[in-house]
Protein backbone atom coordinates (compact mmCIF):
# COMPACT_ATOMS: atom_id res chain seq x y z
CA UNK A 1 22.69 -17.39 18.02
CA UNK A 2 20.56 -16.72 14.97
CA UNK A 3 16.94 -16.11 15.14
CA UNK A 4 14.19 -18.28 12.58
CA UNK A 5 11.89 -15.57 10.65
CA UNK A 6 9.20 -16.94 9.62
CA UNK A 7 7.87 -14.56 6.54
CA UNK A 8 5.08 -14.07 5.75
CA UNK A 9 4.70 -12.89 2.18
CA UNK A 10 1.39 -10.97 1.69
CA UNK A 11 -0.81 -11.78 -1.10
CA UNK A 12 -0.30 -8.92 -2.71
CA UNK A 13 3.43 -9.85 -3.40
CA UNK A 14 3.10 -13.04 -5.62
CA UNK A 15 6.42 -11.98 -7.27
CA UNK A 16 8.27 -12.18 -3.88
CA UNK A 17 6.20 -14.92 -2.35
CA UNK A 18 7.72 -17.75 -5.92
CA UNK A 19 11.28 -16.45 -4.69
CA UNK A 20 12.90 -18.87 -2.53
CA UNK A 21 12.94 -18.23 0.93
CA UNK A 22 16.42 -17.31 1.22
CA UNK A 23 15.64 -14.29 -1.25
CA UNK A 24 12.46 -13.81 1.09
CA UNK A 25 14.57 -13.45 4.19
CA UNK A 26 17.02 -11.38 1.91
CA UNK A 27 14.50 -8.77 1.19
CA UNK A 28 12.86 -8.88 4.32
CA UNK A 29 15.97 -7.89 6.63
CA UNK A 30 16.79 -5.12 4.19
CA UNK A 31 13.48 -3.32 4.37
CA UNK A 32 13.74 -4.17 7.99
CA UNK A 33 17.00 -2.38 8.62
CA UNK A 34 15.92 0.57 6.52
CA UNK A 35 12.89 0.45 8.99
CA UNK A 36 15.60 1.03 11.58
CA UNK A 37 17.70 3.63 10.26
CA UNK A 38 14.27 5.95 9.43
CA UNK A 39 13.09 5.50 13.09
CA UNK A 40 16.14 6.59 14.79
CA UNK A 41 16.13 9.32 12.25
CA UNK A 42 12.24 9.76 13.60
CA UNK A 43 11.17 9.02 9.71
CA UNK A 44 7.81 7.39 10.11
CA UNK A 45 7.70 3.69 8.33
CA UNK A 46 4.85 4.90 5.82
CA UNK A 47 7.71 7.49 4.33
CA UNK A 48 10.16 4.84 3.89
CA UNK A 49 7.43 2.98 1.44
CA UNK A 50 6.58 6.37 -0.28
CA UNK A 51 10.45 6.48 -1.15
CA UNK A 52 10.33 3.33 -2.46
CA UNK A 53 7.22 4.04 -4.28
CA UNK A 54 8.78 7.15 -5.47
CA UNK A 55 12.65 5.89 -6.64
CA UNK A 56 10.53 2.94 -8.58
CA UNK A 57 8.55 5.99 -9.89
CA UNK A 58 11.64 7.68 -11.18
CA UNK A 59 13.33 4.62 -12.68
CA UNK A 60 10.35 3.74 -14.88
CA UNK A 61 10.04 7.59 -16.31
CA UNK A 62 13.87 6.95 -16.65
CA UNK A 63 13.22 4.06 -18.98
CA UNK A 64 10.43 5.57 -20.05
CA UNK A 65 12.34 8.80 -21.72
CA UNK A 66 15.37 5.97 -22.72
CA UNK A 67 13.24 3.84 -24.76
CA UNK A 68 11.53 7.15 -26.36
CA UNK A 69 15.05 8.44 -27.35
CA UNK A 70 15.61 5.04 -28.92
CA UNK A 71 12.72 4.77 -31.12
CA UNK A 72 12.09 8.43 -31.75
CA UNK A 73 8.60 8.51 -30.37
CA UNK A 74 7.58 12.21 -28.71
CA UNK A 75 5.48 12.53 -25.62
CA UNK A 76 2.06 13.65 -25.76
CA UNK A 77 1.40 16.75 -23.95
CA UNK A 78 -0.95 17.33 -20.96
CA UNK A 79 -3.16 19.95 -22.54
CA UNK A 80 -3.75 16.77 -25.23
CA UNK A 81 -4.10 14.01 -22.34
CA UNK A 82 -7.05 16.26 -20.49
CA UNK A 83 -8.70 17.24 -23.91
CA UNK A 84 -8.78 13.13 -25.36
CA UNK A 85 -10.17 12.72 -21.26
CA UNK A 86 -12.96 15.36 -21.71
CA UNK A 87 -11.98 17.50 -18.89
């Protein structure tokens, strides 16, 4: 027998909350069974969204780094970032 979820998207995830609910459900049950898996391992649920936070993180200084090999462009350094910042 299969359950109804009713999901409810919060307003801080318009993205999510346009996708149909199929893709809803879909993303739901996954974070859901990672929920799972991190409790029997004793992981708190807040550590399981700093992961996320953290592998998005990654992938963006990923494409970051890609797209600066492409067009050539160098970083700026920190020393630079703090001294444009005044501190």
């Amino acid at each position: 027998m299969t359950t109804s979820i009713h999901i409810d998207v919060p307003l801080s995830c318009p993205t999510i909350a346009k996708q149909p609910e199929n893709i809803q459900r879909e993303l739901w049950e996954a974070f859901e069974n990672a929920v799972v898996k991190a409790q029997k391992q004793g992981i708190p649920e807040e550590e399981i969204c700093q992961f996320l936070e953290d592998v998005i993180d990654n992938r963006a200084a990923d494409q970051a780094l890609k797209e600066m090999e492409r067009t050539g462009e160098q970083p700026v350094s920190w020393e630079k970032v703090k001294k444009e910042a005044g501190l």
